[in-house]
PDB file of N, CA and C in Angstrom:
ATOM      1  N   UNK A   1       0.818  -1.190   0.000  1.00  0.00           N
ATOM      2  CA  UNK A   1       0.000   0.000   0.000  1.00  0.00           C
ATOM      3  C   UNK A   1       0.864   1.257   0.000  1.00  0.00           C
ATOM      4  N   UNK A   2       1.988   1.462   0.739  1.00  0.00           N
ATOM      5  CA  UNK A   2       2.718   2.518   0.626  1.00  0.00           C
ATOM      6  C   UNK A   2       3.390   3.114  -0.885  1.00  0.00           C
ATOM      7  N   UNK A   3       3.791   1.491  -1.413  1.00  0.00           N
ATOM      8  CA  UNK A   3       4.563   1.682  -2.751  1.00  0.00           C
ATOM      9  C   UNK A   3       3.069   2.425  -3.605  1.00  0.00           C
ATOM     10  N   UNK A   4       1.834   2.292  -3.245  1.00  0.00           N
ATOM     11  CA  UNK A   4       1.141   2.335  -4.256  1.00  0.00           C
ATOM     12  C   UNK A   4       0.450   4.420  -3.743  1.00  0.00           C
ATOM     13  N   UNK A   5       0.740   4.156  -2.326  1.00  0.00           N
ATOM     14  CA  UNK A   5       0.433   5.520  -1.857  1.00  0.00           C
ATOM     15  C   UNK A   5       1.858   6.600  -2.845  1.00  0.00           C
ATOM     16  N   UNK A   6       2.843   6.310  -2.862  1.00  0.00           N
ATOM     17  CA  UNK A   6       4.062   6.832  -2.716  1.00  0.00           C
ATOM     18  C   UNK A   6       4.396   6.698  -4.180  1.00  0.00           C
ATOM     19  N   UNK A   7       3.907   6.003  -4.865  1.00  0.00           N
ATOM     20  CA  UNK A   7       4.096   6.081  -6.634  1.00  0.00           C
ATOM     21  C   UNK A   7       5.324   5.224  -7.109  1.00  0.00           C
ATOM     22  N   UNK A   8       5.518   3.968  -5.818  1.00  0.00           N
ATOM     23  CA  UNK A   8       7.185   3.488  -6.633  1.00  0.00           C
ATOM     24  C   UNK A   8       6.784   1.978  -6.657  1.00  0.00           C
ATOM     25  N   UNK A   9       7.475   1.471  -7.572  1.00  0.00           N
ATOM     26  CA  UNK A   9       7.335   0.114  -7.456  1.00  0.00           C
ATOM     27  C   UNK A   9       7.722  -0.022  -6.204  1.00  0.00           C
ATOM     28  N   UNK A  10       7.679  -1.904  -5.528  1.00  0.00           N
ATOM     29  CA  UNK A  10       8.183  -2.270  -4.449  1.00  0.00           C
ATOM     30  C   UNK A  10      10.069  -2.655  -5.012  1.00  0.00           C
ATOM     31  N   UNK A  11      10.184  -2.514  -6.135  1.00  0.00           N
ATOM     32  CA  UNK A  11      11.639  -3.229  -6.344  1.00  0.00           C
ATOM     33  C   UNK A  11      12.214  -2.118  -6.171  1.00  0.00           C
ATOM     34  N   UNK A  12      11.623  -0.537  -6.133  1.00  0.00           N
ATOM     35  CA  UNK A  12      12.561   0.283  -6.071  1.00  0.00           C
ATOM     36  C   UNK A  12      13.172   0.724  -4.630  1.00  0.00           C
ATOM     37  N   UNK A  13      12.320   0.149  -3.924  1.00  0.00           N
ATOM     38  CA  UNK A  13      12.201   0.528  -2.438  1.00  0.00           C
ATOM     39  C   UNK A  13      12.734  -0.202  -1.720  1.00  0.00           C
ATOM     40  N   UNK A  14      12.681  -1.374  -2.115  1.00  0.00           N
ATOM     41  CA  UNK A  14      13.135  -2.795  -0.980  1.00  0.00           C
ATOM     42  C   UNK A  14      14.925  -2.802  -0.818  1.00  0.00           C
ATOM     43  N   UNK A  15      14.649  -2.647   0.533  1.00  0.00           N
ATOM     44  CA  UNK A  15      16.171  -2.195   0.823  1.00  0.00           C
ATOM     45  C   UNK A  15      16.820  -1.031   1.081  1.00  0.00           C
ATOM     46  N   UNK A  16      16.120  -0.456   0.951  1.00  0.00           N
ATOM     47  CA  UNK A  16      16.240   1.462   1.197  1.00  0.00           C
ATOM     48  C   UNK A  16      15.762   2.008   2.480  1.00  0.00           C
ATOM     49  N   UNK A  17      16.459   3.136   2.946  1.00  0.00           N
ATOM     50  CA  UNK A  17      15.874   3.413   4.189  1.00  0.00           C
ATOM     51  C   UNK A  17      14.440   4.572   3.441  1.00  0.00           C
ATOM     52  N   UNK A  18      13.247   4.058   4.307  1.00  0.00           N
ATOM     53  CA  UNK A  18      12.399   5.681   4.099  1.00  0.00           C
ATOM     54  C   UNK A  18      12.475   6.706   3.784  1.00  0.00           C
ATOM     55  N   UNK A  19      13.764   6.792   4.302  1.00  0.00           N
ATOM     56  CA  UNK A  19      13.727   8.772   4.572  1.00  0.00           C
ATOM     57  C   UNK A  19      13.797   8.707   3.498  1.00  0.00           C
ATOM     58  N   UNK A  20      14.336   7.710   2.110  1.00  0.00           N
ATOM     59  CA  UNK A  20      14.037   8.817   0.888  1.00  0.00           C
ATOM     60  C   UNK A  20      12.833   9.540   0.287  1.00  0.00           C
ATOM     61  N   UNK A  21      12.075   9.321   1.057  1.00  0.00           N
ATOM     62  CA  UNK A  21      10.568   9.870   0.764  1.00  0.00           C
ATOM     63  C   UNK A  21      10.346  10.916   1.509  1.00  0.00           C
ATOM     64  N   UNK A  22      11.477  11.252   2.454  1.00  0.00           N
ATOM     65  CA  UNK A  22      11.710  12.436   3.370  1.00  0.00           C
ATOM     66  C   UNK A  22      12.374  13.707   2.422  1.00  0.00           C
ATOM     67  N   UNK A  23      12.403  14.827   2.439  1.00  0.00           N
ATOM     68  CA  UNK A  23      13.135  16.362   2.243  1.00  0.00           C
ATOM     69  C   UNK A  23      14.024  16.291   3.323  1.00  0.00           C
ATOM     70  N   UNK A  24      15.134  17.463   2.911  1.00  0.00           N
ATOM     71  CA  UNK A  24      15.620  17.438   4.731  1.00  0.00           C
ATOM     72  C   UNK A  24      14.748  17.886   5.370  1.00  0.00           C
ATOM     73  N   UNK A  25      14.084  18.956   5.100  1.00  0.00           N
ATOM     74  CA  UNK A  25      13.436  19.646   6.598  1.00  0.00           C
ATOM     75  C   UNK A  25      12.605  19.160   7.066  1.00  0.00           C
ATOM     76  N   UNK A  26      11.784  17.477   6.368  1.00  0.00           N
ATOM     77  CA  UNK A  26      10.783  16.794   7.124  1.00  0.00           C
ATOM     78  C   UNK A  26      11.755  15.567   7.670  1.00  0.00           C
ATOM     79  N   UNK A  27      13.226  15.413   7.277  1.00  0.00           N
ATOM     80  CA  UNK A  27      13.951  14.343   8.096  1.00  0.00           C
ATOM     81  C   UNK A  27      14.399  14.624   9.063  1.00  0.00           C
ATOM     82  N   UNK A  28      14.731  15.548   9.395  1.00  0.00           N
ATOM     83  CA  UNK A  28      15.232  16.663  10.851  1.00  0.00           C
ATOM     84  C   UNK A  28      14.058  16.438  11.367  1.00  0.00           C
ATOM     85  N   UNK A  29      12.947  16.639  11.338  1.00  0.00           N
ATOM     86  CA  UNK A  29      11.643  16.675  11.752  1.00  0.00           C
ATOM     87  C   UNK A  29      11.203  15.089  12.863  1.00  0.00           C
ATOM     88  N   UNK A  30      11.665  13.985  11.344  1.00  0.00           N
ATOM     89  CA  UNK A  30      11.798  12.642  11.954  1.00  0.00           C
ATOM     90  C   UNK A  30      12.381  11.735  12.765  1.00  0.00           C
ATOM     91  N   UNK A  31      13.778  12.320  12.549  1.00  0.00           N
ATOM     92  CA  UNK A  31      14.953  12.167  13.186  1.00  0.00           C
ATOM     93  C   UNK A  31      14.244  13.052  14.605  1.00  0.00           C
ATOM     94  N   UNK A  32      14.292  14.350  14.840  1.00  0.00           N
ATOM     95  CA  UNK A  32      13.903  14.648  16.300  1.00  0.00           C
ATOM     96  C   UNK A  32      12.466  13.885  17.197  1.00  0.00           C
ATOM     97  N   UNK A  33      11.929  13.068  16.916  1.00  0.00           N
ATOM     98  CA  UNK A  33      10.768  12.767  16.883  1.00  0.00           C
ATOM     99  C   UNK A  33      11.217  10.856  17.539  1.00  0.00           C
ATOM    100  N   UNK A  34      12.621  10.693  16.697  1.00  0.00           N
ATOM    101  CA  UNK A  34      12.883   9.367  17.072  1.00  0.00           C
ATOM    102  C   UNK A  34      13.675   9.638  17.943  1.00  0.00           C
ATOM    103  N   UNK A  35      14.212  10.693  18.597  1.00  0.00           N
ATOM    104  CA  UNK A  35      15.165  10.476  19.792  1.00  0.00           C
ATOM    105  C   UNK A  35      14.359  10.626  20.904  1.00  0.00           C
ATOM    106  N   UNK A  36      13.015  11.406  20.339  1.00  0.00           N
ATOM    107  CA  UNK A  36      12.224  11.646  21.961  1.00  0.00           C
ATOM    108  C   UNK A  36      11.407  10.189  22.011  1.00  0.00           C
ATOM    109  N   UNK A  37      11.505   9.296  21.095  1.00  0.00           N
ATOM    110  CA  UNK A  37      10.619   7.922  21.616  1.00  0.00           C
ATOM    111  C   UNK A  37      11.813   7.097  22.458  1.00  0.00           C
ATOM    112  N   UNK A  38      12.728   7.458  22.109  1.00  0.00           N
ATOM    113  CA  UNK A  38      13.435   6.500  22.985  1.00  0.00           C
ATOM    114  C   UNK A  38      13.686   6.546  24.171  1.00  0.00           C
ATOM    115  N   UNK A  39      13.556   8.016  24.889  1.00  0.00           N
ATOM    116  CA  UNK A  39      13.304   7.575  26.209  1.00  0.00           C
ATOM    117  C   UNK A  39      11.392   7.041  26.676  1.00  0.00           C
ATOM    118  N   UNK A  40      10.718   7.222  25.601  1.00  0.00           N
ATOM    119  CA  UNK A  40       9.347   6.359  25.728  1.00  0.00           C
ATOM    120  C   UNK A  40       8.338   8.063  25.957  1.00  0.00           C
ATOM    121  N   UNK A  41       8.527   9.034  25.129  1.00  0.00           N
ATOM    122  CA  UNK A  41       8.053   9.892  24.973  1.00  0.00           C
ATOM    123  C   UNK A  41       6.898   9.576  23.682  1.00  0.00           C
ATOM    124  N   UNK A  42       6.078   9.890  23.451  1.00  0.00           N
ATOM    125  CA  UNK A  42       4.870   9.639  22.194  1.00  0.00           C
ATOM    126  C   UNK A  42       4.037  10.497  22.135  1.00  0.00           C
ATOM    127  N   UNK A  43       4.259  10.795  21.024  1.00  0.00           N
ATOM    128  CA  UNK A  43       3.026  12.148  21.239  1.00  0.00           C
ATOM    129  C   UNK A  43       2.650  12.340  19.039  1.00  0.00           C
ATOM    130  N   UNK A  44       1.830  12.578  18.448  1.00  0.00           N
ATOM    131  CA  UNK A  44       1.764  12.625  17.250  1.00  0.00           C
ATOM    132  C   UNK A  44       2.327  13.647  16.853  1.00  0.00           C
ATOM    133  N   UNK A  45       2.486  13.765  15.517  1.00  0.00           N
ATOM    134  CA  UNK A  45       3.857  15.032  14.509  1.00  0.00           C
ATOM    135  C   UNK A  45       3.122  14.932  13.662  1.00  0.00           C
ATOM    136  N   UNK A  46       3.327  15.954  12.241  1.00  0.00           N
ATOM    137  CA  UNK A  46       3.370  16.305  11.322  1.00  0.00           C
ATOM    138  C   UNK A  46       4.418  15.556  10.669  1.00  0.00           C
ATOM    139  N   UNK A  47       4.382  15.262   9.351  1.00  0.00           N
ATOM    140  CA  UNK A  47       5.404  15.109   8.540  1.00  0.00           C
ATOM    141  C   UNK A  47       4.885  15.037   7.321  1.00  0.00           C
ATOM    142  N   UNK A  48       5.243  15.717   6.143  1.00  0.00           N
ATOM    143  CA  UNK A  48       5.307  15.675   4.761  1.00  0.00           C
ATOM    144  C   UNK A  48       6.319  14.714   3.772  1.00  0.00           C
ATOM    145  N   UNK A  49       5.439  13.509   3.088  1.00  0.00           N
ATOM    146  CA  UNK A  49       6.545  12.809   2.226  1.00  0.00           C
ATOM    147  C   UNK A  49       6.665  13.236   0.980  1.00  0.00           C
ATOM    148  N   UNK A  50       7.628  13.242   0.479  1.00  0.00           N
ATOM    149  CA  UNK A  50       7.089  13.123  -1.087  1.00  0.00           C
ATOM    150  C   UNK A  50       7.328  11.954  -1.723  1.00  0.00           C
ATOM    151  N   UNK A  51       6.690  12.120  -2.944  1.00  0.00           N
ATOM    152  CA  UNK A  51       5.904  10.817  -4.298  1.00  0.00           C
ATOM    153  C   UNK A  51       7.431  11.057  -5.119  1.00  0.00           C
ATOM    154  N   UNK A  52       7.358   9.970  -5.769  1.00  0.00           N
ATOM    155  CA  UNK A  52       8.214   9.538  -7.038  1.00  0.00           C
ATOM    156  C   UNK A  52       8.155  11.161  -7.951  1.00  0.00           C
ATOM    157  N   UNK A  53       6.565  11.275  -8.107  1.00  0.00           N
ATOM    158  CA  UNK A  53       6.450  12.244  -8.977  1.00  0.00           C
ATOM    159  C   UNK A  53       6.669  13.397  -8.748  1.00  0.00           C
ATOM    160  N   UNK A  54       7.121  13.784  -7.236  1.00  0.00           N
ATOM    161  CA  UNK A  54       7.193  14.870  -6.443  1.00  0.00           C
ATOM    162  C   UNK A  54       6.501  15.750  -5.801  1.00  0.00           C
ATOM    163  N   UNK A  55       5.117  14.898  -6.117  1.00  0.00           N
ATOM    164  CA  UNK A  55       3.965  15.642  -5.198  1.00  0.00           C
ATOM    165  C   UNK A  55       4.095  15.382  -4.218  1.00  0.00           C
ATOM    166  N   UNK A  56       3.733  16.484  -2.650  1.00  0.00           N
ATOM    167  CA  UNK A  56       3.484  16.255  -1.770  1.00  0.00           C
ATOM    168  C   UNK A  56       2.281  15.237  -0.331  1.00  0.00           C
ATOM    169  N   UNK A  57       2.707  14.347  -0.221  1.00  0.00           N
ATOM    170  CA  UNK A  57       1.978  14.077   1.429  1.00  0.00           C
ATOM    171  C   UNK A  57       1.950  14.019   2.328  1.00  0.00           C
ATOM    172  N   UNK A  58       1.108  14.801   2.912  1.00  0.00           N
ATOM    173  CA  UNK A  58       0.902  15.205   4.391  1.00  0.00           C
ATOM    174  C   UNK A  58      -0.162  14.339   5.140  1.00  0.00           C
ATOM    175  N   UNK A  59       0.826  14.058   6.637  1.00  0.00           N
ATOM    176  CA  UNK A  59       0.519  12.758   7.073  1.00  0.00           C
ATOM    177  C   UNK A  59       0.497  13.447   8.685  1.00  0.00           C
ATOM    178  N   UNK A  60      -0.191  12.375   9.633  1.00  0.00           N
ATOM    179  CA  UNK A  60      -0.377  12.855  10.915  1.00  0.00           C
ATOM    180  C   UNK A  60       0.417  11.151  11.469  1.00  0.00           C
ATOM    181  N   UNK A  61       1.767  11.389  11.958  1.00  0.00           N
ATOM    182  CA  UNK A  61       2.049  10.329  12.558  1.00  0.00           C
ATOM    183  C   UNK A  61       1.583  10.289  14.141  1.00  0.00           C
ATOM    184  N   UNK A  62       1.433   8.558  14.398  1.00  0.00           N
ATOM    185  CA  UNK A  62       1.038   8.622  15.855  1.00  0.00           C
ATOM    186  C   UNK A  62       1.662   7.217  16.326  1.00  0.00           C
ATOM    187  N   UNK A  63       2.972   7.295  16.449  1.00  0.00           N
ATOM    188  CA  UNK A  63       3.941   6.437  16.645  1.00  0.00           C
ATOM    189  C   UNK A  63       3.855   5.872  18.446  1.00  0.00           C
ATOM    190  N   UNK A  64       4.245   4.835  18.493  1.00  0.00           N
ATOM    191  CA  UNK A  64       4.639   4.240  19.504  1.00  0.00           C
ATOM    192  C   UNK A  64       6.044   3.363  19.580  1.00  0.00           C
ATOM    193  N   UNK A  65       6.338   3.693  20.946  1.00  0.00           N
ATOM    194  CA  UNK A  65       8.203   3.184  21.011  1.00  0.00           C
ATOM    195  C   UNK A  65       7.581   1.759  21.583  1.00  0.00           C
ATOM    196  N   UNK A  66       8.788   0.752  21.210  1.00  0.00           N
ATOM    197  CA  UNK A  66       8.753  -0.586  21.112  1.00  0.00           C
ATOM    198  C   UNK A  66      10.202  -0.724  21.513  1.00  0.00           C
ATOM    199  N   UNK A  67      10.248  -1.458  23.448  1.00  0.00           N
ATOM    200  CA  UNK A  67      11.281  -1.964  24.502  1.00  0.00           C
ATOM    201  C   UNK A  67      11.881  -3.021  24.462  1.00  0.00           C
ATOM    202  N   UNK A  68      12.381  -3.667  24.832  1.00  0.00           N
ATOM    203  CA  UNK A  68      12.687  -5.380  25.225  1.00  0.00           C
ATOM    204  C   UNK A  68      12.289  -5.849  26.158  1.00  0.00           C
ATOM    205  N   UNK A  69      12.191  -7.058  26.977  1.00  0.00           N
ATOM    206  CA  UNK A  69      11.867  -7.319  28.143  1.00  0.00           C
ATOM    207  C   UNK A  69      13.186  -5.968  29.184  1.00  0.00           C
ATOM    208  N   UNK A  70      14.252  -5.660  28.673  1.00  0.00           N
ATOM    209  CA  UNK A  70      14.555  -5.192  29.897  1.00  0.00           C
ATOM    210  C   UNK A  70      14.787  -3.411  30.016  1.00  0.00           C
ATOM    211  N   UNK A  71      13.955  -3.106  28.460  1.00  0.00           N
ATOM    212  CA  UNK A  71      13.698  -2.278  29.179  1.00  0.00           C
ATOM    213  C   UNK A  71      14.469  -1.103  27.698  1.00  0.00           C
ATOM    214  N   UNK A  72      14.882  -1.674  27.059  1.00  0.00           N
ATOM    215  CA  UNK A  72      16.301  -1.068  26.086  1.00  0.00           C
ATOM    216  C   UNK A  72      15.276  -0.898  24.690  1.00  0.00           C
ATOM    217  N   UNK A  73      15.060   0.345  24.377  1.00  0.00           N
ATOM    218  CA  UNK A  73      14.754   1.090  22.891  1.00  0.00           C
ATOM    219  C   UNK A  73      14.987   0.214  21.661  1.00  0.00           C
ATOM    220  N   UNK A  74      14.141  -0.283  21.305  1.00  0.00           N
ATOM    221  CA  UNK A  74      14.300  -0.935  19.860  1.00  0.00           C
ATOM    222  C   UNK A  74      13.867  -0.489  18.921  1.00  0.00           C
ATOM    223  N   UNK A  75      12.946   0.511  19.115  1.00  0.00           N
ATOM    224  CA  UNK A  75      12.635   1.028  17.785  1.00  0.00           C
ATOM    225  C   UNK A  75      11.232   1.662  17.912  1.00  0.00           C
ATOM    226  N   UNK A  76      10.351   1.900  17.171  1.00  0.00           N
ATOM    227  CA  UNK A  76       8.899   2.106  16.948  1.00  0.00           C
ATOM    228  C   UNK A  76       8.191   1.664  15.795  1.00  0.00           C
ATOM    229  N   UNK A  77       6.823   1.997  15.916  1.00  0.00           N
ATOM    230  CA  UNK A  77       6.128   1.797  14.916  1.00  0.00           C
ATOM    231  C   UNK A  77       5.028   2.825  14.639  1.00  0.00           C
TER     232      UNK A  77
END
Protein backbone atom coordinates (compact mmCIF):
# COMPACT_ATOMS: atom_id res chain seq x y z
CA UNK A 1 0.00 0.00 0.00
CA UNK A 2 2.72 2.52 0.63
CA UNK A 3 4.56 1.68 -2.75
CA UNK A 4 1.14 2.33 -4.26
CA UNK A 5 0.43 5.52 -1.86
CA UNK A 6 4.06 6.83 -2.72
CA UNK A 7 4.10 6.08 -6.63
CA UNK A 8 7.18 3.49 -6.63
CA UNK A 9 7.34 0.11 -7.46
CA UNK A 10 8.18 -2.27 -4.45
CA UNK A 11 11.64 -3.23 -6.34
CA UNK A 12 12.56 0.28 -6.07
CA UNK A 13 12.20 0.53 -2.44
CA UNK A 14 13.13 -2.80 -0.98
CA UNK A 15 16.17 -2.19 0.82
CA UNK A 16 16.24 1.46 1.20
CA UNK A 17 15.87 3.41 4.19
CA UNK A 18 12.40 5.68 4.10
CA UNK A 19 13.73 8.77 4.57
CA UNK A 20 14.04 8.82 0.89
CA UNK A 21 10.57 9.87 0.76
CA UNK A 22 11.71 12.44 3.37
CA UNK A 23 13.14 16.36 2.24
CA UNK A 24 15.62 17.44 4.73
CA UNK A 25 13.44 19.65 6.60
CA UNK A 26 10.78 16.79 7.12
CA UNK A 27 13.95 14.34 8.10
CA UNK A 28 15.23 16.66 10.85
CA UNK A 29 11.64 16.67 11.75
CA UNK A 30 11.80 12.64 11.95
CA UNK A 31 14.95 12.17 13.19
CA UNK A 32 13.90 14.65 16.30
CA UNK A 33 10.77 12.77 16.88
CA UNK A 34 12.88 9.37 17.07
CA UNK A 35 15.17 10.48 19.79
CA UNK A 36 12.22 11.65 21.96
CA UNK A 37 10.62 7.92 21.62
CA UNK A 38 13.43 6.50 22.98
CA UNK A 39 13.30 7.57 26.21
CA UNK A 40 9.35 6.36 25.73
CA UNK A 41 8.05 9.89 24.97
CA UNK A 42 4.87 9.64 22.19
CA UNK A 43 3.03 12.15 21.24
CA UNK A 44 1.76 12.63 17.25
CA UNK A 45 3.86 15.03 14.51
CA UNK A 46 3.37 16.30 11.32
CA UNK A 47 5.40 15.11 8.54
CA UNK A 48 5.31 15.67 4.76
CA UNK A 49 6.55 12.81 2.23
CA UNK A 50 7.09 13.12 -1.09
CA UNK A 51 5.90 10.82 -4.30
CA UNK A 52 8.21 9.54 -7.04
CA UNK A 53 6.45 12.24 -8.98
CA UNK A 54 7.19 14.87 -6.44
CA UNK A 55 3.96 15.64 -5.20
CA UNK A 56 3.48 16.25 -1.77
CA UNK A 57 1.98 14.08 1.43
CA UNK A 58 0.90 15.21 4.39
CA UNK A 59 0.52 12.76 7.07
CA UNK A 60 -0.38 12.85 10.91
CA UNK A 61 2.05 10.33 12.56
CA UNK A 62 1.04 8.62 15.85
CA UNK A 63 3.94 6.44 16.65
CA UNK A 64 4.64 4.24 19.50
CA UNK A 65 8.20 3.18 21.01
CA UNK A 66 8.75 -0.59 21.11
CA UNK A 67 11.28 -1.96 24.50
CA UNK A 68 12.69 -5.38 25.23
CA UNK A 69 11.87 -7.32 28.14
CA UNK A 70 14.55 -5.19 29.90
CA UNK A 71 13.70 -2.28 29.18
CA UNK A 72 16.30 -1.07 26.09
CA UNK A 73 14.75 1.09 22.89
CA UNK A 74 14.30 -0.94 19.86
CA UNK A 75 12.63 1.03 17.79
CA UNK A 76 8.90 2.11 16.95
CA UNK A 77 6.13 1.80 14.92
Amino acid sequence: RACEMFGYELKEVVGKPFTILLDEENQRVFRGQVAQRQPGKEHGYEVTWTRKDARKVHTLVAPRSIFDENGNFKGSF
